[in-house]
C-alpha atoms as a PDB file:
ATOM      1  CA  UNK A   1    -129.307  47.905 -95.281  1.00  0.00           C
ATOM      2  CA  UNK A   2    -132.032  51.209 -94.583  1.00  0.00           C
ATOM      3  CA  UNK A   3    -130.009  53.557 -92.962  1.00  0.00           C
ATOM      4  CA  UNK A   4    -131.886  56.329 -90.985  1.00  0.00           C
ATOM      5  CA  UNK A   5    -130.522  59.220 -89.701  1.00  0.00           C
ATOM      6  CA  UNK A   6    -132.274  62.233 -87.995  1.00  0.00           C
ATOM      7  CA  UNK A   7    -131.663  64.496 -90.456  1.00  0.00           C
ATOM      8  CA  UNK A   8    -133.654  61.767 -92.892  1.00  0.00           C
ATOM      9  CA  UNK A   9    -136.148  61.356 -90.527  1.00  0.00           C
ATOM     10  CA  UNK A  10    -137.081  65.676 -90.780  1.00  0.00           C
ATOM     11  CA  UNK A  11    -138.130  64.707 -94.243  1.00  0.00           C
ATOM     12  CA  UNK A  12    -140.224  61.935 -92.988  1.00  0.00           C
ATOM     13  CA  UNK A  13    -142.408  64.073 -91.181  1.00  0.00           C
ATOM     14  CA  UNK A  14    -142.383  66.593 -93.868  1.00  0.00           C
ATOM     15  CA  UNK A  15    -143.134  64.324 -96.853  1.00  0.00           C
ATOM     16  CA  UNK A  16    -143.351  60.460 -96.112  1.00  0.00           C
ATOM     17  CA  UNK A  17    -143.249  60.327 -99.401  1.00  0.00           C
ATOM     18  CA  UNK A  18    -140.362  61.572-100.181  1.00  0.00           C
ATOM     19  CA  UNK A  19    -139.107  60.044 -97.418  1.00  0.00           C
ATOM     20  CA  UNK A  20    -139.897  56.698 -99.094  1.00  0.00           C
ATOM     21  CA  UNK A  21    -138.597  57.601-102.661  1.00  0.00           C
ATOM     22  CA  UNK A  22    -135.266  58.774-101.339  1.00  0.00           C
ATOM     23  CA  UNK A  23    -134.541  55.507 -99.118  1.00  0.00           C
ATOM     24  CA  UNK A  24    -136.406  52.869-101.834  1.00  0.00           C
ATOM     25  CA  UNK A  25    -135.540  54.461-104.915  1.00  0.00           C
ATOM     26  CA  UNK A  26    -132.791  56.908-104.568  1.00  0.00           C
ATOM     27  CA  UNK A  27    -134.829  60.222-105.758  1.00  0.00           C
ATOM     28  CA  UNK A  28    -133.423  63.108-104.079  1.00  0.00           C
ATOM     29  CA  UNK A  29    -135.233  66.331-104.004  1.00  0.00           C
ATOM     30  CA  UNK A  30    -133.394  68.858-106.321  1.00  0.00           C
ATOM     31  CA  UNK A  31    -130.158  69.924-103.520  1.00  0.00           C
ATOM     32  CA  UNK A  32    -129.662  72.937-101.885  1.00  0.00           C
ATOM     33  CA  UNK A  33    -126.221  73.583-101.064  1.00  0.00           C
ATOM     34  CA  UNK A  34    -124.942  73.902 -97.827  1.00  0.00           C
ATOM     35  CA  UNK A  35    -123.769  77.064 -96.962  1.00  0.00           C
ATOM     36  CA  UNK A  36    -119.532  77.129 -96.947  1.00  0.00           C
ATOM     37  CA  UNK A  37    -119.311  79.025 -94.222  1.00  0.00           C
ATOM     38  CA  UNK A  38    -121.601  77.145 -91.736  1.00  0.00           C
ATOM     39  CA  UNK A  39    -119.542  74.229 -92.847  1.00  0.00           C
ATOM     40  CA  UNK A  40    -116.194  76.467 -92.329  1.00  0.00           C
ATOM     41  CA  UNK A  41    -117.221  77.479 -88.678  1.00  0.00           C
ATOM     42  CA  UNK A  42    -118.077  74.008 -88.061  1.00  0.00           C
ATOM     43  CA  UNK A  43    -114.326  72.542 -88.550  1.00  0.00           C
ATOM     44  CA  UNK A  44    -113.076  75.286 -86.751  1.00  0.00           C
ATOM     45  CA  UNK A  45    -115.166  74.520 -84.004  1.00  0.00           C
ATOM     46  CA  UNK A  46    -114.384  71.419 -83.702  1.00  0.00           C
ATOM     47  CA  UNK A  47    -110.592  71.965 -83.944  1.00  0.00           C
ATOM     48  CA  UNK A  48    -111.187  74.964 -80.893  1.00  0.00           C
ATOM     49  CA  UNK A  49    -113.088  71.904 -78.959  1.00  0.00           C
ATOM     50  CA  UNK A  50    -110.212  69.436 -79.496  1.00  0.00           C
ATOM     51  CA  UNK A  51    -107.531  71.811 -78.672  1.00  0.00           C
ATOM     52  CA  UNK A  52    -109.101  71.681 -75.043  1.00  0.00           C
ATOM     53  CA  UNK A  53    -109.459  68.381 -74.735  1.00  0.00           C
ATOM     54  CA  UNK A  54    -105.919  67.581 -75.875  1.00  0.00           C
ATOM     55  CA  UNK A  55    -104.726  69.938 -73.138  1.00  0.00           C
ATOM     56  CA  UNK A  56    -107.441  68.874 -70.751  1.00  0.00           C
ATOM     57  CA  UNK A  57    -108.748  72.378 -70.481  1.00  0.00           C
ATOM     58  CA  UNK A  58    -112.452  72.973 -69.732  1.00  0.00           C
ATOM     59  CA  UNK A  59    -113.324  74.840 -72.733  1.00  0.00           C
ATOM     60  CA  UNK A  60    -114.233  78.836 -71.941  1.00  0.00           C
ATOM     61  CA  UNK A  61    -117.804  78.720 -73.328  1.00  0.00           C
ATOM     62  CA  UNK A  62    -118.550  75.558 -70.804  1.00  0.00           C
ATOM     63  CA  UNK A  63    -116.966  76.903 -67.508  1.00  0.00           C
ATOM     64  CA  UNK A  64    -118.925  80.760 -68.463  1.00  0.00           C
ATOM     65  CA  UNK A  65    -122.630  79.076 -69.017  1.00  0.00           C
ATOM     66  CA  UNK A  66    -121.279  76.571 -65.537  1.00  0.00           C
ATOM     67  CA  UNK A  67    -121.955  73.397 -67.726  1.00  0.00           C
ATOM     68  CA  UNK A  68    -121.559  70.862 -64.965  1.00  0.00           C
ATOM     69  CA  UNK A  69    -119.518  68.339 -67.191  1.00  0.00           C
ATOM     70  CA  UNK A  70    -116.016  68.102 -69.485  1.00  0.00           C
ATOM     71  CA  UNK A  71    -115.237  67.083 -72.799  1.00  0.00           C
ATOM     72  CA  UNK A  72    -115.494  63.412 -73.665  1.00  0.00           C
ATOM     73  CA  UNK A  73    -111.848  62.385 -73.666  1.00  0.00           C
ATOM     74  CA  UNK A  74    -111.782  59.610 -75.860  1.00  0.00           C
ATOM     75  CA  UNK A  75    -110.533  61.667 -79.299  1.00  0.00           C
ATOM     76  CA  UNK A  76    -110.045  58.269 -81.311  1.00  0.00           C
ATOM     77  CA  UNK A  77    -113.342  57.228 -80.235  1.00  0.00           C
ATOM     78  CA  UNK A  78    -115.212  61.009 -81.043  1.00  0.00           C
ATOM     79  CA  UNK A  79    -113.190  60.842 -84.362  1.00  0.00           C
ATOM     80  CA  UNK A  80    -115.119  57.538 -85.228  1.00  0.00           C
ATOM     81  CA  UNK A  81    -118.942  58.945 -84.344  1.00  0.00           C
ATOM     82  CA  UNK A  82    -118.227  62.537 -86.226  1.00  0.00           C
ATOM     83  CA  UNK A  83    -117.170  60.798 -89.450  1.00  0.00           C
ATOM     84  CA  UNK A  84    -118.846  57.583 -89.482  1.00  0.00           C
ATOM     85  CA  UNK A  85    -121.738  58.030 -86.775  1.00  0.00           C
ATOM     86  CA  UNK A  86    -122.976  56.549 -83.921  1.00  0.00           C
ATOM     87  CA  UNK A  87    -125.230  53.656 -84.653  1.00  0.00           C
ATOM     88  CA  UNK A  88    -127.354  51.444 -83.341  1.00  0.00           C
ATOM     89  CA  UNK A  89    -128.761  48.285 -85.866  1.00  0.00           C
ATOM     90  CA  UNK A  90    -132.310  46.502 -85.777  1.00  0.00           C
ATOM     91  CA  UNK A  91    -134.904  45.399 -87.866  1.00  0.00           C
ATOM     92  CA  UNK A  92    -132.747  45.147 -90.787  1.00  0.00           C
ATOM     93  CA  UNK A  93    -132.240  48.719 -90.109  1.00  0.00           C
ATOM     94  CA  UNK A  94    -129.517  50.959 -88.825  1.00  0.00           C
ATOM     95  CA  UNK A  95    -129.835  54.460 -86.842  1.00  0.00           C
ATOM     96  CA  UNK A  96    -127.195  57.002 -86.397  1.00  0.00           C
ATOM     97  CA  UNK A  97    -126.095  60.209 -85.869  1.00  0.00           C
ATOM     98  CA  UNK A  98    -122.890  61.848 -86.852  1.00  0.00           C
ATOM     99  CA  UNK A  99    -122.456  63.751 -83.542  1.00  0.00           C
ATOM    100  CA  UNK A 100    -120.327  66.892 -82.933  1.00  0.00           C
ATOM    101  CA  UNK A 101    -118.809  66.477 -79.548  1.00  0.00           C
ATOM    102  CA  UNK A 102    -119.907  64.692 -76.378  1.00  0.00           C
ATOM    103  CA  UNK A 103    -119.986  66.003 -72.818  1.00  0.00           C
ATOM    104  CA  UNK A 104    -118.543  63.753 -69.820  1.00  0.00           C
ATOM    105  CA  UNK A 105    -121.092  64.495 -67.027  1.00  0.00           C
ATOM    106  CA  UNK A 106    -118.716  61.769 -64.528  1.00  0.00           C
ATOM    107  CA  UNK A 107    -120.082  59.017 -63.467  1.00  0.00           C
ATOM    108  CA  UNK A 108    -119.809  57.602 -66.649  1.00  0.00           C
ATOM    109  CA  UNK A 109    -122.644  59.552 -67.577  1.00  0.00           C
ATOM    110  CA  UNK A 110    -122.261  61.063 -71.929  1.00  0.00           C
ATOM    111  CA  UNK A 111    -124.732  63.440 -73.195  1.00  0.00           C
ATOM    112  CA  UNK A 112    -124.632  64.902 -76.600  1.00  0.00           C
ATOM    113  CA  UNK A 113    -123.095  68.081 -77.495  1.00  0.00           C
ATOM    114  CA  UNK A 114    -124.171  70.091 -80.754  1.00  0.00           C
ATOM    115  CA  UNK A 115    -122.551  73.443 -82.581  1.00  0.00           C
ATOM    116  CA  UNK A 116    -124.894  75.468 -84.231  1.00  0.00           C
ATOM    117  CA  UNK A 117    -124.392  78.027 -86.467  1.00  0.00           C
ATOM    118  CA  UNK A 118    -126.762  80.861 -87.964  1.00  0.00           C
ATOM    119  CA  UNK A 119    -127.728  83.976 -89.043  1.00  0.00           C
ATOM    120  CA  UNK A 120    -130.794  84.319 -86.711  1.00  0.00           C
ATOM    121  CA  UNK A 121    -130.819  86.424 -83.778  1.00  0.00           C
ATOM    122  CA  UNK A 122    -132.435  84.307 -81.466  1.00  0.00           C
ATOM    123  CA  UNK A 123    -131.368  80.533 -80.288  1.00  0.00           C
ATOM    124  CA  UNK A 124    -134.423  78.321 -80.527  1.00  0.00           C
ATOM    125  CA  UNK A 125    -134.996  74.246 -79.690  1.00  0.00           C
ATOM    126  CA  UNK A 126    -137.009  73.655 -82.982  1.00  0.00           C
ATOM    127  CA  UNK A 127    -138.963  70.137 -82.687  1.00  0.00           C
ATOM    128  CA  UNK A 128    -135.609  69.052 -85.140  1.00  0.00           C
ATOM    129  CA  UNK A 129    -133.199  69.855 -82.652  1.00  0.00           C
ATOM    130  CA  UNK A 130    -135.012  67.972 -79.816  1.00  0.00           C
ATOM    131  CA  UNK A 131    -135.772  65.142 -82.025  1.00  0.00           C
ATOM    132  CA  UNK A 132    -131.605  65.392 -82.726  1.00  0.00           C
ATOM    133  CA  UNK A 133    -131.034  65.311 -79.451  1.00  0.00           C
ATOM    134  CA  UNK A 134    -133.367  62.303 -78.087  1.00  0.00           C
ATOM    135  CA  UNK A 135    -131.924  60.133 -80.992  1.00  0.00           C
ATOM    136  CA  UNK A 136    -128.381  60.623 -79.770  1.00  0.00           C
ATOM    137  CA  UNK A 137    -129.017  60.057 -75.971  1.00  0.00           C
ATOM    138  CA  UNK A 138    -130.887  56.838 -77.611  1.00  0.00           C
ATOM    139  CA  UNK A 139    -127.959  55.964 -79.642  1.00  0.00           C
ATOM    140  CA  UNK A 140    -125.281  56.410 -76.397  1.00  0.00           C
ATOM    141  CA  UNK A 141    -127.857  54.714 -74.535  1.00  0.00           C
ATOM    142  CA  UNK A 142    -127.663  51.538 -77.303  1.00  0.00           C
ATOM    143  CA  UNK A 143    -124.115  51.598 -76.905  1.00  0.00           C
ATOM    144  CA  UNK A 144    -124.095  50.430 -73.440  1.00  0.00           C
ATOM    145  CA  UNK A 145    -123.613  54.258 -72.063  1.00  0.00           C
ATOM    146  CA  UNK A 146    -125.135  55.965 -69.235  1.00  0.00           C
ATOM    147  CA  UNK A 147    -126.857  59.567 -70.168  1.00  0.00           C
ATOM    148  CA  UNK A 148    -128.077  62.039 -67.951  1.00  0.00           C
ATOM    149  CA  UNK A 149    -130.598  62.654 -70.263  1.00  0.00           C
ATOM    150  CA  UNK A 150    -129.355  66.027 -71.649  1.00  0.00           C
ATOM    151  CA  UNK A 151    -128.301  67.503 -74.375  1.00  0.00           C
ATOM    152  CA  UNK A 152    -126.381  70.426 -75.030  1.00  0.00           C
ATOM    153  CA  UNK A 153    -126.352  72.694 -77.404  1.00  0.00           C
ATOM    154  CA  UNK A 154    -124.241  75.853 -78.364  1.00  0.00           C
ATOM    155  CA  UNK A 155    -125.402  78.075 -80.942  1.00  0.00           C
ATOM    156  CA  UNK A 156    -123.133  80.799 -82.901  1.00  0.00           C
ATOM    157  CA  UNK A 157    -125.534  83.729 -83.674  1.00  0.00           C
ATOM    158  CA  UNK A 158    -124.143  85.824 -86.472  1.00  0.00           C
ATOM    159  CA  UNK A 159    -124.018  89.371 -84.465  1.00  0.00           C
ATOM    160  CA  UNK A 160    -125.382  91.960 -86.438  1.00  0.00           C
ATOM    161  CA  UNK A 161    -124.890  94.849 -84.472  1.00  0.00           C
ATOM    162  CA  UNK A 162    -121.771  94.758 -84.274  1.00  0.00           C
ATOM    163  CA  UNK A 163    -119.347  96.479 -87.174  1.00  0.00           C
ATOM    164  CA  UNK A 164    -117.220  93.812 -89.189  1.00  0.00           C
ATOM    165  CA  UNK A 165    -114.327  95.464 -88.539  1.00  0.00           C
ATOM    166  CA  UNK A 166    -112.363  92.260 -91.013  1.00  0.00           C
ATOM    167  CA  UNK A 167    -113.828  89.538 -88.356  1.00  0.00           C
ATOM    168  CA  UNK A 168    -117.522  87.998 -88.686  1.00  0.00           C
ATOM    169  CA  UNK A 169    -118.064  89.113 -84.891  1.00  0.00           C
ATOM    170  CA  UNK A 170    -120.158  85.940 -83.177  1.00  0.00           C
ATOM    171  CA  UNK A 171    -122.889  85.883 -80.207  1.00  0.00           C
ATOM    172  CA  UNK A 172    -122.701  82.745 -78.654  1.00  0.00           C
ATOM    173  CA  UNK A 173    -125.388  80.880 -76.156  1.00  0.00           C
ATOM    174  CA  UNK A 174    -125.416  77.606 -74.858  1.00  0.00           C
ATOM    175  CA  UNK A 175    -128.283  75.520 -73.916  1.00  0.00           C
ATOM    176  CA  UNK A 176    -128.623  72.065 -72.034  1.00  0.00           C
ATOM    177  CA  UNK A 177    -132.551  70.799 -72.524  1.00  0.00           C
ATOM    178  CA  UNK A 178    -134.075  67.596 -71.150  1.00  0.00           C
ATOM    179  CA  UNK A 179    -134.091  64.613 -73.564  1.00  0.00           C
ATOM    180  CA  UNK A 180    -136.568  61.921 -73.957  1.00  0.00           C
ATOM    181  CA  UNK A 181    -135.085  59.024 -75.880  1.00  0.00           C
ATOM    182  CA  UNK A 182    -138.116  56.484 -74.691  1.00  0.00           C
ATOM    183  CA  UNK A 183    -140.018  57.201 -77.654  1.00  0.00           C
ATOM    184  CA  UNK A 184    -137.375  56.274 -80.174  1.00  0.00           C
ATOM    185  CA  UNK A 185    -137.808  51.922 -80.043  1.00  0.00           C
ATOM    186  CA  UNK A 186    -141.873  52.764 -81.278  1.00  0.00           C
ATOM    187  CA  UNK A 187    -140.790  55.287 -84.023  1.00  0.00           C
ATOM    188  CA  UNK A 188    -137.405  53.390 -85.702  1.00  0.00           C
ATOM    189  CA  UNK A 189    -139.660  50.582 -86.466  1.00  0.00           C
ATOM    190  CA  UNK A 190    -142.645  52.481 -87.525  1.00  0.00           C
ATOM    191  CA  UNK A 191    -140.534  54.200 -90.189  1.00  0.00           C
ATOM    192  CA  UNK A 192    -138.744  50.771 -90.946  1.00  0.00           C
ATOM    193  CA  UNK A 193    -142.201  49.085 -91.744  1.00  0.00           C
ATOM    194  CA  UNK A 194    -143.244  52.627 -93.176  1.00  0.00           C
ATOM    195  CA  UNK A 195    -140.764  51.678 -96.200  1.00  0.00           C
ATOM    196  CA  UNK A 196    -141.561  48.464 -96.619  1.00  0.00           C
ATOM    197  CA  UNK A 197    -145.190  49.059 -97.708  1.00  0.00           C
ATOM    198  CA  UNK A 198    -146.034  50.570-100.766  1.00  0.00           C
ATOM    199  CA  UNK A 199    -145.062  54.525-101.563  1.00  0.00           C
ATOM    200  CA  UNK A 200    -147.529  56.841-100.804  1.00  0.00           C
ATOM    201  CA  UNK A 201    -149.954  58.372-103.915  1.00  0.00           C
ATOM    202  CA  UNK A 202    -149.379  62.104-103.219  1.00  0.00           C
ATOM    203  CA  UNK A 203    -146.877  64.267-101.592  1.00  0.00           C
ATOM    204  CA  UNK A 204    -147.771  66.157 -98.265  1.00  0.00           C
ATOM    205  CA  UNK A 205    -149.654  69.391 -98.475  1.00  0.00           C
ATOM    206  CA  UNK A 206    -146.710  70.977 -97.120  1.00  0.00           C
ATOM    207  CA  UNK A 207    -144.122  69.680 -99.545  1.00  0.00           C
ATOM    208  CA  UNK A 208    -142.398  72.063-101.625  1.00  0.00           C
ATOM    209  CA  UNK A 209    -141.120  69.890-104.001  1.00  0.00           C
ATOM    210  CA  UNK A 210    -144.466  68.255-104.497  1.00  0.00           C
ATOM    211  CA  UNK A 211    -145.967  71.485-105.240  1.00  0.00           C
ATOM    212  CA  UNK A 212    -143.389  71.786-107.785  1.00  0.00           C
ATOM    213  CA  UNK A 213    -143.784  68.821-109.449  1.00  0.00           C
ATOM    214  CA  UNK A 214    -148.169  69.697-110.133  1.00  0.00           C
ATOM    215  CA  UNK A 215    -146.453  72.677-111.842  1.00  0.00           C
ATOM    216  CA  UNK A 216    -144.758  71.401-113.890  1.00  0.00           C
ATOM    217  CA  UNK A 217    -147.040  68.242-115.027  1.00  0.00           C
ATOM    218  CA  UNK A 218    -149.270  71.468-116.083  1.00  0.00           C
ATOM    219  CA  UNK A 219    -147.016  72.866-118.124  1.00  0.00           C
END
């Protein structure tokens, strides 16, 4: 079965092409390795974020920025979506998202709820991280949940004007932002008959890789 993910679908709008040779024929671009310590922060994020809910705590980052909502309390349930995603099958396809956390908004209302962590000094919604965040209200939404149509998302900018002093000193800012999950339906099939047609002569003008492949068929 095509499985389709949002971080997959970023390289759909970058390259269809290689969109189409990584889901039809298994050709990965050449890999760039994730950074260890974005990957580091990450667990220890979400071991900060479980520690709350265990103790049924509102988390200090949520009451400071007044985020009108608590940490889904279903652990068992959160475990399931961070390692194996939360999905949502049609068209001989299946959707998902391997979610960081979820926010209870009451009412029986979920919203997603994203760590991010980087180097840059400024928190920005990139057209990836909305697209992120419409696919998992879509995917709660699937799943027979309620969403406020939110998202939230805190990002961990690395603080450079601050001294080390032996701790990688953090500045963090949290943002909710409006989702739109009705466009979703239209594009999950488009890309599922997208991959069942024939794979696309060239590469996208943008495409890095392609670019590197006219090199080398030079050389």
């Amino acid at each position: 079965m095509i499985k389709i993910s949002p971080k997959s679908l970023d390289l759909y709008f970058e390259c269809p092409k290689c969109f189409w040779q990584l889901k039809n024929e298994n050709i990965k671009r050449p890999g760039i390795f994730p950074y260890q310590l974005n990957l580091e922060v990450d667990e220890i994020l979400k071991q900060e974020f479980d520690y709350y809910r265990k103790t049924n705590k509102k988390h200090p980052l949520l009451e400071a920025n007044n985020i009108p909502g608590r940490l889904f309390k279903n652990q068992t349930l959160l475990n399931k979506w961070r390692a194996k995603g939360l999905s949502y099958t049609d068209y001989n396809a299946q959707l998902y998202g391997l979610v960081d956390d979820i926010i209870d908004f009451g009412d029986g209302k979920l919203a997603p709820f994203d760590y991010k962590t980087t180097s840059n000094n400024l928190s920005k919604i990139s057209d990836r991280f909305q697209l992120q965040m419409d696919i998992y209200t879509y995917l709660l939404e699937k799943n027979g949940y309620s969403t406020p149509r939110k998202g939230i998302m805190a990002f961990y900018l690395i603080d450079k004007d601050n001294k080390f002093k032996d701790k990688l000193p953090f500045r963090k800012e949290i943002k909710i932002i409006d989702t739109d999950p009705s466009y979703i339906t239209k594009l999950f099939k488009e890309v599922v008959n997208f991959l069942k047609k024939e794979a696309p002569l060239n590469h996208s003008k943008e495409c890095e890789y392609g670019t590197w492949l006219k090199t080398q068929s030079l050389n």
